[in-house]
N, C-alpha and C. Protein backbone atom coordinates (compact mmCIF):
# COMPACT_ATOMS: atom_id res chain seq x y z
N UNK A 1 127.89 106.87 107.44
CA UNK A 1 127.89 107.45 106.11
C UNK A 1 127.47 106.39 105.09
N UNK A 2 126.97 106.63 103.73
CA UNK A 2 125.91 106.16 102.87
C UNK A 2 127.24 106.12 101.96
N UNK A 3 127.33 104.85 101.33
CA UNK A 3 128.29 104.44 100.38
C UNK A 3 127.34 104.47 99.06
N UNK A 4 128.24 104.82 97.95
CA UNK A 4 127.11 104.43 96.40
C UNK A 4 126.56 103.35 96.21
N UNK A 5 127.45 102.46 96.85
CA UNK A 5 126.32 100.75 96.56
C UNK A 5 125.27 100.92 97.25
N UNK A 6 125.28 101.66 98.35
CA UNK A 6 124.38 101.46 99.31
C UNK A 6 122.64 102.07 98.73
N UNK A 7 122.96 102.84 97.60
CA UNK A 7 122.15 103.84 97.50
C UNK A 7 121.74 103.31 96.00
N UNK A 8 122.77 102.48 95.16
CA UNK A 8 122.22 102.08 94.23
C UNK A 8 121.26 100.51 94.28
N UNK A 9 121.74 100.03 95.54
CA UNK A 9 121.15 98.50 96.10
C UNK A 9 119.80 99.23 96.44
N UNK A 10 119.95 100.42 96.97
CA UNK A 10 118.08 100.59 97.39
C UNK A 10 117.47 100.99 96.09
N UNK A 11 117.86 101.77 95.38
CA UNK A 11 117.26 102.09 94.20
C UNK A 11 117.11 100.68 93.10
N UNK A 12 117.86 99.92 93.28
CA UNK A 12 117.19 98.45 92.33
C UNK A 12 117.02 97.32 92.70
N UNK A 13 117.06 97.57 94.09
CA UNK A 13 116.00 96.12 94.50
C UNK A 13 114.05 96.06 93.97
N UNK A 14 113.82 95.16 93.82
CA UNK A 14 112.95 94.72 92.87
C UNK A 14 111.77 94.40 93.95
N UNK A 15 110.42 94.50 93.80
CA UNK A 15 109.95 95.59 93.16
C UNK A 15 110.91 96.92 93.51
N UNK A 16 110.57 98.01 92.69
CA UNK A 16 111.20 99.05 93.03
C UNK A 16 109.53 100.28 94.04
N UNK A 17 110.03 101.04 95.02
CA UNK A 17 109.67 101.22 96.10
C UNK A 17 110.08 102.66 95.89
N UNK A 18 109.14 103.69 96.01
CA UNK A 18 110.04 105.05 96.19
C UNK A 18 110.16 104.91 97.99
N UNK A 19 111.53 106.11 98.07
CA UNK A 19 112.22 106.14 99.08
C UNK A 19 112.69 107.89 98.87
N UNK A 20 112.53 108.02 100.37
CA UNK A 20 113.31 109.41 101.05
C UNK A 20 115.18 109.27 101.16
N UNK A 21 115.70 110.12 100.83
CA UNK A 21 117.17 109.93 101.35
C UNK A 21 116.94 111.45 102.43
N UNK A 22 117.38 111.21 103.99
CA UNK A 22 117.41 112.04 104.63
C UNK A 22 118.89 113.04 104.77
N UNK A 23 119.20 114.26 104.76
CA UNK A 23 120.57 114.69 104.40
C UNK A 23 120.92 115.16 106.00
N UNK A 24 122.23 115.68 106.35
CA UNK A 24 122.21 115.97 107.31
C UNK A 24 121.53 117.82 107.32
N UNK A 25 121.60 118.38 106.56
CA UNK A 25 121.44 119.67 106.88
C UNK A 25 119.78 119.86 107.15
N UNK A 26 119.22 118.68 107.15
CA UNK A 26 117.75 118.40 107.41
C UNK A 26 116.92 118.30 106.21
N UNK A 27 117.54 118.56 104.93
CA UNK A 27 117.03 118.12 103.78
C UNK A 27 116.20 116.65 103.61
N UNK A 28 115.25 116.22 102.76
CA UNK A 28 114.66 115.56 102.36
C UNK A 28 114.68 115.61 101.25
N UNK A 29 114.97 114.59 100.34
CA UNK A 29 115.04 114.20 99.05
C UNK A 29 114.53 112.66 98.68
N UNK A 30 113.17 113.16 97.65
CA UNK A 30 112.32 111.99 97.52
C UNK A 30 112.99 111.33 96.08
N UNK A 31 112.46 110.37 96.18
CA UNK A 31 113.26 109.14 94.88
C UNK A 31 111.79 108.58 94.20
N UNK A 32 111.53 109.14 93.25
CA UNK A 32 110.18 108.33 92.56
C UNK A 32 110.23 106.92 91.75
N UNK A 33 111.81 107.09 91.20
CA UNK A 33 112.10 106.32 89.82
C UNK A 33 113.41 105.78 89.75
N UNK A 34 113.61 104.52 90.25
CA UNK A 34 115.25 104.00 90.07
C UNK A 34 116.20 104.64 88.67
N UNK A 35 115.00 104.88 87.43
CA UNK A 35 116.06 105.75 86.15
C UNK A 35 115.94 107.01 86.80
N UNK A 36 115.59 107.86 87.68
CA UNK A 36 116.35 109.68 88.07
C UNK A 36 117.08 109.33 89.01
N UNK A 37 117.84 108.58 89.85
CA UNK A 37 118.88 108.59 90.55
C UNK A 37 119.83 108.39 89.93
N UNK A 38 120.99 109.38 89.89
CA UNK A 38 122.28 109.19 89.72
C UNK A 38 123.38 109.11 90.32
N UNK A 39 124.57 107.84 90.71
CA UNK A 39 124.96 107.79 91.66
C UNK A 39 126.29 107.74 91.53
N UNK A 40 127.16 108.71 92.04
CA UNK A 40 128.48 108.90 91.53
C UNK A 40 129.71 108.65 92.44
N UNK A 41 130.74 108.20 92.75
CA UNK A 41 131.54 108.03 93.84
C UNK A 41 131.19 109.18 94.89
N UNK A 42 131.24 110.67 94.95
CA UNK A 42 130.73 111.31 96.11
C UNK A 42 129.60 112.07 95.97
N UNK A 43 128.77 112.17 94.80
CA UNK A 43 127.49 112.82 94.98
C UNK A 43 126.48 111.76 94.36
N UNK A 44 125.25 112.46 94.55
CA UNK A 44 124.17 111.63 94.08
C UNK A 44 123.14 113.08 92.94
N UNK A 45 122.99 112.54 91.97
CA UNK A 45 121.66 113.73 91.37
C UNK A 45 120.26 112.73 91.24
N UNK A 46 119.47 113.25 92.07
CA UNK A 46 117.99 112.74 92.02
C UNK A 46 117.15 113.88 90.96
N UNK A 47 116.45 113.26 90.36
CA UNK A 47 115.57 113.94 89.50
C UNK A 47 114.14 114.27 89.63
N UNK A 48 113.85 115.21 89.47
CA UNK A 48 112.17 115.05 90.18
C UNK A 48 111.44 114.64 88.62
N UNK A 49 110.71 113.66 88.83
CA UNK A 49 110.01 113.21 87.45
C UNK A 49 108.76 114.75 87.31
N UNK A 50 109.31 114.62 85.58
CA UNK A 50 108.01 116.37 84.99
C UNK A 50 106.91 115.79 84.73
N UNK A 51 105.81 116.74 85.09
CA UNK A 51 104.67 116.86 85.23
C UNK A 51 104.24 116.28 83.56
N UNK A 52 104.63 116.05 82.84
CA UNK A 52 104.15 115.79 81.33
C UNK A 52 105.03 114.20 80.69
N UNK A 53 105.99 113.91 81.21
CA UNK A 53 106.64 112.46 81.13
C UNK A 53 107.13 112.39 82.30
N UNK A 54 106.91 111.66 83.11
CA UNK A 54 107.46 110.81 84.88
C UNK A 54 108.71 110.78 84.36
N UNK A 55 109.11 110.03 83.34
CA UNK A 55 110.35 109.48 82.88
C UNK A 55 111.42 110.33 82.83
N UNK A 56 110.92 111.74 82.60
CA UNK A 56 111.64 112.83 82.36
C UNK A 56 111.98 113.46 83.70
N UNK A 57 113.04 114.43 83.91
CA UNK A 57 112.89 115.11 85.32
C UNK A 57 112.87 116.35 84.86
N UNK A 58 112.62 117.02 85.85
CA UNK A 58 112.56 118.41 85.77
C UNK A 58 111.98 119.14 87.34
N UNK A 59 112.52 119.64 88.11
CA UNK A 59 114.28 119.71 88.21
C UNK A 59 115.07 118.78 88.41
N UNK A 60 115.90 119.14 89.47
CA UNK A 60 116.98 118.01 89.49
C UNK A 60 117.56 118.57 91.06
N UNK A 61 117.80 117.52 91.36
CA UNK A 61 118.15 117.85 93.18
C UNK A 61 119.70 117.28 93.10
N UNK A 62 121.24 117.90 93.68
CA UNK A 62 122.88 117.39 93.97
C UNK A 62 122.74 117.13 95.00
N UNK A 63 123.62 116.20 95.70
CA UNK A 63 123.25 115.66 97.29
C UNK A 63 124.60 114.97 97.42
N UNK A 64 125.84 115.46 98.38
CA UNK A 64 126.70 115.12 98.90
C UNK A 64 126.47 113.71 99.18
N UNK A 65 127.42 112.47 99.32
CA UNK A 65 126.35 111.12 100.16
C UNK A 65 127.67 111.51 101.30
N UNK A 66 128.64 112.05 101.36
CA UNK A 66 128.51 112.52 103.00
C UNK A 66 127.83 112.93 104.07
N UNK A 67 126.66 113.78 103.11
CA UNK A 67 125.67 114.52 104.19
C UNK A 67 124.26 113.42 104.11
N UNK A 68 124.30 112.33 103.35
CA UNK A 68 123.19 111.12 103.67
C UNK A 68 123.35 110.55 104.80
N UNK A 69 122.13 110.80 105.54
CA UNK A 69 122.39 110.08 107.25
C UNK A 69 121.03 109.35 107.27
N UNK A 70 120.07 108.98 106.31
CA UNK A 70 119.36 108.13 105.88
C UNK A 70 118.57 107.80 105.24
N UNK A 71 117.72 106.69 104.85
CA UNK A 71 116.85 106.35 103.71
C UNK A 71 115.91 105.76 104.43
N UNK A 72 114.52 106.32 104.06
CA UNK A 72 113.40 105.70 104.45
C UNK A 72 112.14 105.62 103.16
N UNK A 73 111.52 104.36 103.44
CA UNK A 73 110.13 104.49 102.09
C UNK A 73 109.57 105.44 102.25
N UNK A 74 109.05 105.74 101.23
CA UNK A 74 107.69 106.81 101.21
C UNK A 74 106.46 105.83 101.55
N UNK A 75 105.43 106.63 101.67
CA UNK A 75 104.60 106.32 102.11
C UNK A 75 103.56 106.03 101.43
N UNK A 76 102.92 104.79 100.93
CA UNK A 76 102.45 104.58 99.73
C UNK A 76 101.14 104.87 99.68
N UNK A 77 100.54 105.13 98.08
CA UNK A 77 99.47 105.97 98.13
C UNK A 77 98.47 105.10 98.93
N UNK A 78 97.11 105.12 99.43
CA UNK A 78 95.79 104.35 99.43
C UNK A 78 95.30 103.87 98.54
N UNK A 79 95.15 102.53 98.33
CA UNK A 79 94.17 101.99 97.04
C UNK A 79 93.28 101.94 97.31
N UNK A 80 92.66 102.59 96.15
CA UNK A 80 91.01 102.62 96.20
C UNK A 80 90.43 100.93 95.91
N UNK A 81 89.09 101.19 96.05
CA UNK A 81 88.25 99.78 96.38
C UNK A 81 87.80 99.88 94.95
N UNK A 82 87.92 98.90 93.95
CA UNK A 82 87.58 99.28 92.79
C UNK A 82 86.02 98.48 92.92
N UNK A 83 86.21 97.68 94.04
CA UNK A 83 84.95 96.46 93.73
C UNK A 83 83.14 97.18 94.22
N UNK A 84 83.41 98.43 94.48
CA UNK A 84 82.76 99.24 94.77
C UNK A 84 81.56 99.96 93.65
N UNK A 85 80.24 98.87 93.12
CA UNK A 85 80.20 99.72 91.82
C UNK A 85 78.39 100.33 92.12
N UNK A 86 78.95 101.08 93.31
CA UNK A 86 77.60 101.94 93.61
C UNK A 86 77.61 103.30 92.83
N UNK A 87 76.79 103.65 91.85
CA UNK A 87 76.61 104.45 91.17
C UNK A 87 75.01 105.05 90.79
C-alpha cells in the first residue's frame, strides 16, 4: 500500500516527470502537474489540467491510496529534430 509521502515524494522530486498511479480496480490515473495532485491522509484528488490553462483542471479524478498498487512514468513525448531546416 502507497503512503501520502510516498505519492507526494513522486510528485516533487525535481525535475518533475508526469507519472501514472495504477489503482487496484484496474484504474489508471495520469499526473501531468505536481500543482493538480492533492494528497490527503487517505485519498488523493488528481486534476486533469483544462484544455485553455494546464494550470487549471477540469475534471478532477478521487482515488482511495488504499486501492494505489502503483506508480509508473508516462511515457515521454518524441522530440522533434529542430536542426532540420529543409524547407
Amino acid at each position: 500500500m502507497f503512503r501520502p509521502d510516498d505519492v507526494q515524494a513522486r510528485s516533487r522530486e525535481p525535475p518533475f516527470r508526469p507519472f501514472r498511479l495504477i489503482v487496484s480496480e484496474g484504474l489508471r490515473v495520469d499526473v501531468y502537474h505536481p500543482d493538480l495532485v492533492f494528497v490527503g491522509e487517505r485519498h488523493l484528488t488528481i486534476g486533469y489540467p483544462s484544455r485553455d490553462n494546464p494550470l487549471l483542471y477540469d475534471p478532477l479524478e478521487r482515488v482511495a491510496l488504499v486501492h494505489v498498487v502503483g506508480m509508473e512514468d508516462l511515457p515521454q513525448p518524441e522530440a522533434t529534430d529542430r536542426s532540420d531546416s529543409s524547407a
